[in-house]
Protein backbone atom coordinates (compact mmCIF):
# COMPACT_ATOMS: atom_id res chain seq x y z
CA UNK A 1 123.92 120.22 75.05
CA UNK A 2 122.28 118.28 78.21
CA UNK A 3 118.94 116.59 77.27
CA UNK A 4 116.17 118.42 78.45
CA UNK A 5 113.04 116.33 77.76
CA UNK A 6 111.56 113.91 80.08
CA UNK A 7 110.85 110.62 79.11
CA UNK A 8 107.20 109.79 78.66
CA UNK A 9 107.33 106.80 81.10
CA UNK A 10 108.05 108.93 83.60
CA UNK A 11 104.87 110.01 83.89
CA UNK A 12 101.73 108.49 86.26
CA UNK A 13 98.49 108.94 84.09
CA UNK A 14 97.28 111.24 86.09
CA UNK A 15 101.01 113.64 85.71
CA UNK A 16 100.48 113.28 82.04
CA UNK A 17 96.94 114.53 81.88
CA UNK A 18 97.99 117.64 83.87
CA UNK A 19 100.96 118.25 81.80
CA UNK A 20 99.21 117.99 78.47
CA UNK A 21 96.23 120.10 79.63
CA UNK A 22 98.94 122.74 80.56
CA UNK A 23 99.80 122.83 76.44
CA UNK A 24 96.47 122.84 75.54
CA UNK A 25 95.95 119.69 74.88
CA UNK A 26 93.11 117.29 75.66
CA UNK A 27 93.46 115.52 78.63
CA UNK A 28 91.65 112.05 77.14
CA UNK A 29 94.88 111.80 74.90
CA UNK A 30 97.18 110.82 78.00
CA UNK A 31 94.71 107.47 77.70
CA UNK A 32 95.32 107.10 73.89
CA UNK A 33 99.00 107.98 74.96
CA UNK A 34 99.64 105.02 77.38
CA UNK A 35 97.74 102.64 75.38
CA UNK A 36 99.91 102.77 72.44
CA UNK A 37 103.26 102.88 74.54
CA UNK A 38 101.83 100.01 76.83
CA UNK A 39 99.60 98.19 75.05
CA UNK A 40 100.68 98.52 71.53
CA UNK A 41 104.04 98.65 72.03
CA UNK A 42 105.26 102.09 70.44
CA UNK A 43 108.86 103.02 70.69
CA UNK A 44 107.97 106.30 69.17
CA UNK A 45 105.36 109.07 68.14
CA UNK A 46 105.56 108.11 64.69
CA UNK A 47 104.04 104.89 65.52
CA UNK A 48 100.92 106.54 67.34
CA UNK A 49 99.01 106.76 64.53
CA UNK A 50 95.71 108.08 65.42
CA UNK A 51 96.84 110.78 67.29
CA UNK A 52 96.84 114.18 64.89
CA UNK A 53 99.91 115.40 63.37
CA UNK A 54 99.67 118.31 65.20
CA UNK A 55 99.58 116.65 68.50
CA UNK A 56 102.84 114.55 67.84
CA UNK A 57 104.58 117.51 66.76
CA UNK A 58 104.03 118.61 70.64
CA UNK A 59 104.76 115.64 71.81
CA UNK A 60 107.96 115.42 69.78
CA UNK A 61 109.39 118.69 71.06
CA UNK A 62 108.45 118.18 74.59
CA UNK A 63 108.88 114.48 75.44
CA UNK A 64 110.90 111.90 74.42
CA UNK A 65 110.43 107.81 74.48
CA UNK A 66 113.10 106.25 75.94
CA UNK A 67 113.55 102.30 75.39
CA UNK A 68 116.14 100.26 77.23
CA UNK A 69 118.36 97.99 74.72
CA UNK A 70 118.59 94.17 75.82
CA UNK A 71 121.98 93.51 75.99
CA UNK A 72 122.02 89.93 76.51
CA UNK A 73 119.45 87.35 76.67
CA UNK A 74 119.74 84.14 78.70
CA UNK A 75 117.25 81.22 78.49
CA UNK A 76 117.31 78.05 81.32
CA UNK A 77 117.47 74.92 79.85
CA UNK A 78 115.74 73.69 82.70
CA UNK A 79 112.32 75.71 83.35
CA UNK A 80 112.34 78.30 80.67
CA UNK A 81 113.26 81.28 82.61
CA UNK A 82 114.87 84.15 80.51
CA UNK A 83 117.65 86.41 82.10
CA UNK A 84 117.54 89.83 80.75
CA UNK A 85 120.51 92.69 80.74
CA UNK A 86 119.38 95.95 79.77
CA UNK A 87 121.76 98.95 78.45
CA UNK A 88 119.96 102.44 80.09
CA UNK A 89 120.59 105.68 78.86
CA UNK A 90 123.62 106.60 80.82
CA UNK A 91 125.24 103.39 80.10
CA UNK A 92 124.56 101.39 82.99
CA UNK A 93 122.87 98.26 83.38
CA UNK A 94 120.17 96.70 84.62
CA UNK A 95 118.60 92.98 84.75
CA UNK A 96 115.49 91.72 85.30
CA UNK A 97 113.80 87.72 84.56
CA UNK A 98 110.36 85.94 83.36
CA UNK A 99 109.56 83.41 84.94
CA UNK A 100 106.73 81.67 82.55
CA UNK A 101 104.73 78.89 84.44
CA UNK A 102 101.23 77.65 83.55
CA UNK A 103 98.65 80.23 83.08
CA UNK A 104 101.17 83.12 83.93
CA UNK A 105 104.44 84.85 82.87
CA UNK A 106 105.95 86.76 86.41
CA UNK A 107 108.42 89.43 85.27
CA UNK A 108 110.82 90.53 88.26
CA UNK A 109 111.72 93.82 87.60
CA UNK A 110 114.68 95.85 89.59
CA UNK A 111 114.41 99.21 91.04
CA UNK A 112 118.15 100.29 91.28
CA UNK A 113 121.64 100.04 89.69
CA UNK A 114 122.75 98.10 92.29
CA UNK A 115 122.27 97.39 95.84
CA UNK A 116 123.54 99.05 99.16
CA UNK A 117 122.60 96.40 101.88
CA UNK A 118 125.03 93.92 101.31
CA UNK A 119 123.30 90.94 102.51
CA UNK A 120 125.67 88.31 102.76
CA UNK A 121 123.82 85.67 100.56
CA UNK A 122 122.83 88.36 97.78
CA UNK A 123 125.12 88.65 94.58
CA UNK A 124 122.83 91.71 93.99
CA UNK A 125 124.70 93.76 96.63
CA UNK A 126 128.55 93.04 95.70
CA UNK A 127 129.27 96.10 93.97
CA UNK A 128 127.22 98.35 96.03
CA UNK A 129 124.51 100.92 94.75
CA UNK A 130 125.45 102.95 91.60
CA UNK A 131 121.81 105.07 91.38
CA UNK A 132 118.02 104.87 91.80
CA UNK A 133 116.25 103.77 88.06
CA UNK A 134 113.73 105.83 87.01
CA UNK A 135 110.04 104.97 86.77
CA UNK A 136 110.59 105.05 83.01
CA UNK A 137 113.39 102.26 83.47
CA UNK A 138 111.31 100.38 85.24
CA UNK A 139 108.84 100.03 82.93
CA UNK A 140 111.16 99.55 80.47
CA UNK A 141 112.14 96.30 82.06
CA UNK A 142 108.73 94.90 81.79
CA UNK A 143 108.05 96.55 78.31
CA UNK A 144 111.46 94.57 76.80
CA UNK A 145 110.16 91.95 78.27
CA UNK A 146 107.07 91.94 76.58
CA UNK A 147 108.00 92.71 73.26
CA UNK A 148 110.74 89.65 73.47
CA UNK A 149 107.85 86.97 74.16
CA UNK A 150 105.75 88.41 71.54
CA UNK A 151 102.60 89.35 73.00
CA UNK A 152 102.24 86.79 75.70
CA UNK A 153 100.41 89.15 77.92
CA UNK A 154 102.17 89.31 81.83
CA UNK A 155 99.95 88.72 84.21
CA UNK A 156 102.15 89.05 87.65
CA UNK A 157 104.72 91.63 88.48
CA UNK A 158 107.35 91.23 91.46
CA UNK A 159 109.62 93.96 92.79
CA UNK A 160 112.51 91.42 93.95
CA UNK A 161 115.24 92.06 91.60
CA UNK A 162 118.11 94.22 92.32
CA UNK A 163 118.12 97.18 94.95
CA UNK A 164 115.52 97.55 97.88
CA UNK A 165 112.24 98.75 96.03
CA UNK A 166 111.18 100.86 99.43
CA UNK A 167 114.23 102.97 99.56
CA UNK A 168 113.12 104.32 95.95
CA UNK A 169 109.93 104.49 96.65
CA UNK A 170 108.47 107.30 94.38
CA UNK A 171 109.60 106.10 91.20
CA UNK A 172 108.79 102.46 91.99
CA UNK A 173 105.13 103.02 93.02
CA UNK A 174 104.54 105.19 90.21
CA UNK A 175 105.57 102.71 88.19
CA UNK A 176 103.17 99.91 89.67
CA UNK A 177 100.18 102.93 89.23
CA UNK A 178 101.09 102.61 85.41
CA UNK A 179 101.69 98.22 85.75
CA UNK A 180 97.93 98.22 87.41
CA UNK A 181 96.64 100.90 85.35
CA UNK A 182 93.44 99.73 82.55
CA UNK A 183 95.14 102.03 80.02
CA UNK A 184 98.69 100.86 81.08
CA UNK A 185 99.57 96.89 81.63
CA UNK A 186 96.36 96.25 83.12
CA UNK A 187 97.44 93.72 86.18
CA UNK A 188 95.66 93.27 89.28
CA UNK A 189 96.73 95.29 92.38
CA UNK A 190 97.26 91.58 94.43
CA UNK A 191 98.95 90.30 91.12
CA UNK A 192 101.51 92.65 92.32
CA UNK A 193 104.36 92.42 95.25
CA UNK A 194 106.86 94.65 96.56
CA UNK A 195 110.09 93.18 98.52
CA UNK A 196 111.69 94.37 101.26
CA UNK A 197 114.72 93.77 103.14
CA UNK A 198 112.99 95.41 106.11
CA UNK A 199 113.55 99.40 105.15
CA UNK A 200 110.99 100.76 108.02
CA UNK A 201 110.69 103.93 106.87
CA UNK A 202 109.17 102.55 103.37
CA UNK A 203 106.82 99.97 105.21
CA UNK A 204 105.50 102.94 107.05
CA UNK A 205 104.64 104.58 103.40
CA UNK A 206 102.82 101.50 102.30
CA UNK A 207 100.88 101.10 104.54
CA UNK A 208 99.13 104.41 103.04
CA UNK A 209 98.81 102.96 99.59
CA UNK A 210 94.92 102.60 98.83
CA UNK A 211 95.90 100.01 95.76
CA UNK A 212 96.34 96.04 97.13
CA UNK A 213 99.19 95.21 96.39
CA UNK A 214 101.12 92.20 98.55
CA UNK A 215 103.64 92.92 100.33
CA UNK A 216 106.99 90.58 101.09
CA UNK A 217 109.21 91.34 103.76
CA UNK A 218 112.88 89.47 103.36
CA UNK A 219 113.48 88.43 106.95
CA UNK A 220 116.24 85.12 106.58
CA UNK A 221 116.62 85.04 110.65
CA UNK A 222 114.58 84.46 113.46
CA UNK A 223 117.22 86.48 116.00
CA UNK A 224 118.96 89.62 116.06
CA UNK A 225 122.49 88.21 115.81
CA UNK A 226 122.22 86.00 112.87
CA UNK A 227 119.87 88.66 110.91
CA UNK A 228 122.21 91.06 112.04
CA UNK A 229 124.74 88.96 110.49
CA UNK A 230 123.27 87.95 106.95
CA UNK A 231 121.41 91.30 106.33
CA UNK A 232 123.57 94.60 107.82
CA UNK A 233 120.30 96.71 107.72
CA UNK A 234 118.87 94.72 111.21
CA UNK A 235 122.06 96.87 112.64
CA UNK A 236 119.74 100.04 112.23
CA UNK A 237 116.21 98.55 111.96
CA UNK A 238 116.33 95.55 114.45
CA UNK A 239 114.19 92.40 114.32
CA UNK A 240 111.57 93.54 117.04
CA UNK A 241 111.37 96.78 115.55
CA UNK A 242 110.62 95.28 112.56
CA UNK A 243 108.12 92.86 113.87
CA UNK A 244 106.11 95.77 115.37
CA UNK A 245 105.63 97.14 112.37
CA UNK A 246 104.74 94.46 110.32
CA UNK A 247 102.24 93.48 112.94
CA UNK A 248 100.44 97.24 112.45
CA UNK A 249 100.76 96.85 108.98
CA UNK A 250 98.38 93.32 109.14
CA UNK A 251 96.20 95.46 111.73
CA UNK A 252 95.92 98.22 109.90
CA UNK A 253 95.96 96.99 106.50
CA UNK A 254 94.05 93.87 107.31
CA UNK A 255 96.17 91.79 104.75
CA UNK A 256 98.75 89.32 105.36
CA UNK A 257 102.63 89.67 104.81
CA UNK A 258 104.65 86.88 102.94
CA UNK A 259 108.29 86.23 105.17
CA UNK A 260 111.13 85.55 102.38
CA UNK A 261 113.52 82.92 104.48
CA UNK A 262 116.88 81.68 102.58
CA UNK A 263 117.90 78.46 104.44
CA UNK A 264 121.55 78.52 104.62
CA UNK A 265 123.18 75.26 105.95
CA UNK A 266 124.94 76.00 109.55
CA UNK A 267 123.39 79.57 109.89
CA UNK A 268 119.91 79.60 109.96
CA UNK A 269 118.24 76.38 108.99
CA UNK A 270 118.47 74.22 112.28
CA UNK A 271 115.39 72.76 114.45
CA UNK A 272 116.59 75.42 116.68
CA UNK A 273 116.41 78.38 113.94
CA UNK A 274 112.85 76.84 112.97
CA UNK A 275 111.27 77.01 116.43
CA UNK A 276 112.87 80.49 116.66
CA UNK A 277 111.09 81.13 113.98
CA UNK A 278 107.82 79.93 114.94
CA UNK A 279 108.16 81.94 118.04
CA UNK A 280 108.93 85.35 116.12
CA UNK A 281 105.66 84.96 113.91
CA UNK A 282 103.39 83.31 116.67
CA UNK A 283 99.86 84.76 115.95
CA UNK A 284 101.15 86.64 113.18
CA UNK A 285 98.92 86.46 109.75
CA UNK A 286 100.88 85.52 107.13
CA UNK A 287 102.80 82.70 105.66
CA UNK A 288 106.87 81.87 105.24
CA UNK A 289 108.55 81.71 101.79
CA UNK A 290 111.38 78.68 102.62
CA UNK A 291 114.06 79.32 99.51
CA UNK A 292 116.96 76.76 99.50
CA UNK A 293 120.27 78.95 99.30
CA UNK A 294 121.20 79.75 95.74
CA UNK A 295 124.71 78.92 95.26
CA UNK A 296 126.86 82.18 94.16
CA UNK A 297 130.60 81.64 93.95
CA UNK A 298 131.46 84.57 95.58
CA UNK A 299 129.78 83.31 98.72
CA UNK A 300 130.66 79.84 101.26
CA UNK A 301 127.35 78.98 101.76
CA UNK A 302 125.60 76.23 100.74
CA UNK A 303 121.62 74.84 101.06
CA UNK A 304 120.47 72.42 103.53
CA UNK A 305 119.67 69.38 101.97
CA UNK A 306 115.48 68.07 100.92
CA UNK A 307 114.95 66.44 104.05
CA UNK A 308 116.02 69.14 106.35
CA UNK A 309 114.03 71.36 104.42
CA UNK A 310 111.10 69.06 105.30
CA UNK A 311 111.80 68.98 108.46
CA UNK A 312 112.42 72.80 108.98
CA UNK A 313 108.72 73.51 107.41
CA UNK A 314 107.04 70.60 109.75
CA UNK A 315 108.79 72.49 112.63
CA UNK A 316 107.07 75.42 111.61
CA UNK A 317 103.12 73.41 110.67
CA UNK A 318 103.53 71.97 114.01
CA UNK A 319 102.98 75.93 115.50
CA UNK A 320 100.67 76.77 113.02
CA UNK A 321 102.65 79.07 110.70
CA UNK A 322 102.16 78.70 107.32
CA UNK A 323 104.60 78.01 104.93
CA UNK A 324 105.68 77.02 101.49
CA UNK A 325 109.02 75.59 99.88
CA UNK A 326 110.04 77.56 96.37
CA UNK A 327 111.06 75.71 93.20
CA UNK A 328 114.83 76.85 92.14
CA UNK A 329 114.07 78.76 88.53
CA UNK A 330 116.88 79.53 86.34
CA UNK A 331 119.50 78.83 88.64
CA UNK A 332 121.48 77.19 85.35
CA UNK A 333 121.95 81.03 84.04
CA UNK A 334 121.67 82.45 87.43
CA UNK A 335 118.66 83.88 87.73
CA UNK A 336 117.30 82.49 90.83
CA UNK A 337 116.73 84.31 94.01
CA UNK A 338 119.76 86.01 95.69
CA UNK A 339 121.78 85.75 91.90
CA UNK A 340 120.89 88.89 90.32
CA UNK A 341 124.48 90.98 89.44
CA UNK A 342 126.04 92.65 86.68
CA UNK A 343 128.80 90.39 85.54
CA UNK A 344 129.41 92.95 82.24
CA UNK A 345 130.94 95.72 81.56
CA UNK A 346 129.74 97.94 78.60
């Protein structure tokens, strides 16, 4: 018999007070609701023990609670970032990382099984796109995560792991509603950032989004032809079309725009490509994100070494755009940027 409940993290607060009212209940209990699945950590309405016996018996035959099993469990050796691989409902997978540093714990989450863009750099995108998660897988993520570092609270959230977080939009801002919510994780709107390889159509939808929440745009070329080359979705939303609308988006929005760039040695990381570069953002508010390419073996590519790195970022001071270098984290159990894949089967 198909399961006909929905899971309970599937709901925004605002869905559950509606639903609840619509069996009678009292609306206030969606609060009590999400504070003991997100706060307290309850895997079940057994656990929530203030609420009446009455009231889980509703919940019980209405709802269920869903909770993703960590598979497997990686820890780097060399910065303390942990690798997680989640088992969902359906038997797929899903990973997602912490990445502690002093004074926070960053959790990148995923937002589908799989990727379909295929950016040639990106382990995320070698088997394709399987499905959408849910919001309640989302969460789920983050929620494992929490209950594995026992009660270190999370303080930032990134939507960079695998699948494009703007093509599933719904489910994935529903799910940062609950992350920012007082009665959910509690995090700061700006403590928040959504990635995108450049999906238009979702840029367009944030840009209505009252909550302020960053924004990161994966660009990785300063022309058509190499984008077009490293990420296949510039074939159908080109760079200047893409550059128009990040520029209303810092109008409109008044808020800058952080530019993901993956130096790749021979493709994109000359004096030339940095100049190109400077040109494409000239006046533009915002600042560049250099990342050093992540080795993957199923790719050729390799990084440019320090001192072209330095040399790329004066390149871009020297015009006046902004810019910072990231630290590899857990590249040892690849979990840096652009290493995200399923490499199980289960």
């Amino acid at each position: 018999m198909p399961q006909t409940k929905k899971d309970l993290k599937d709901f925004s607060l605002d869905e559950l007070n509606s639903r609840l009212k619509s069996l009678r209940v009292e609306p206030y209990r969606a609060k009590q609701v999400f504070e003991w699945m997100y706060q307290k950590g309850a895997k079940n309405f057994g656990e929530m023990t203030d609420l009446p016996l009455p009231l889980r018996h509703i919940l019980s035959d209405k709802f269920r609670v869903l909770t993703s099993e960590i598979i497997k469990r990686q820890i780097s050796k060399l910065d303390g970032t942990r690798k997680y691989l989640f088992r969902l409902d359906d038997n797929e997978a899903v990973e997602a990382v912490l990445i502690p540093a002093k004074g926070r714990q960053t959790v990148c989450l995923s937002s589908q099984v799989g990727c379909a863009y295929g950016c040639k750099f990106c382990a995320s995108g070698l088997l394709g796109i399987k499905r959408d998660l849910r919001c309640g897988e989302i969460l789920e993520q983050a929620l494992g995560i929490s209950r594995d570092i026992k009660g270190a609270r999370i303080t930032n959230v990134v939507m960079m792991g695998t699948g494009e977080p703007l093509a599933n939009y719904d489910n994935v801002m529903k799910a940062i509603s609950v992350m920012n919510s007082p009665y959910g994780f509690g995090i700061g709107a700006r403590k928040i950032t959504v990635s995108t390889a450049g999906y238009i159509p979702g840029i367009k939808r944030f840009m209505d989004e009252k909550a302020q929440i960053e924004l990161s745009v994966s660009l990785h070329g300063a022309t058509d032809e190499t984008r077009s080359y490293l990420m296949p979705i510039n074939k159908k939303y080109t760079l200047s079309e893409l550059m128009k609308v990040c520029r209303e988006y810092v109008r409109e929005k008044d808020r800058i725009i952080t530019f993901e760039y993956v130096l790749i040695k021979g493709v994109n990381a000359s004096r030339e490509d940095a100049t190109a570069l400077s040109k494409l953002l000239k006046g533009l508010p915002g600042k560049v994100n250099l990342i050093p390419f992540n080795p993957v073996s199923s790719f050729n590519f390799m990084p440019p070494s320090g001192k072209e790195v330095k040399e790329f970022q004066d390149i871009l001071k020297n015009h006046d755009v902004n810019s910072t270098i990231r630290a590899q984290r857990g590249a040892d159990i690849d979990a840096a940027c652009g290493q995200l894949r399923l490499r199980e089967t289960i």
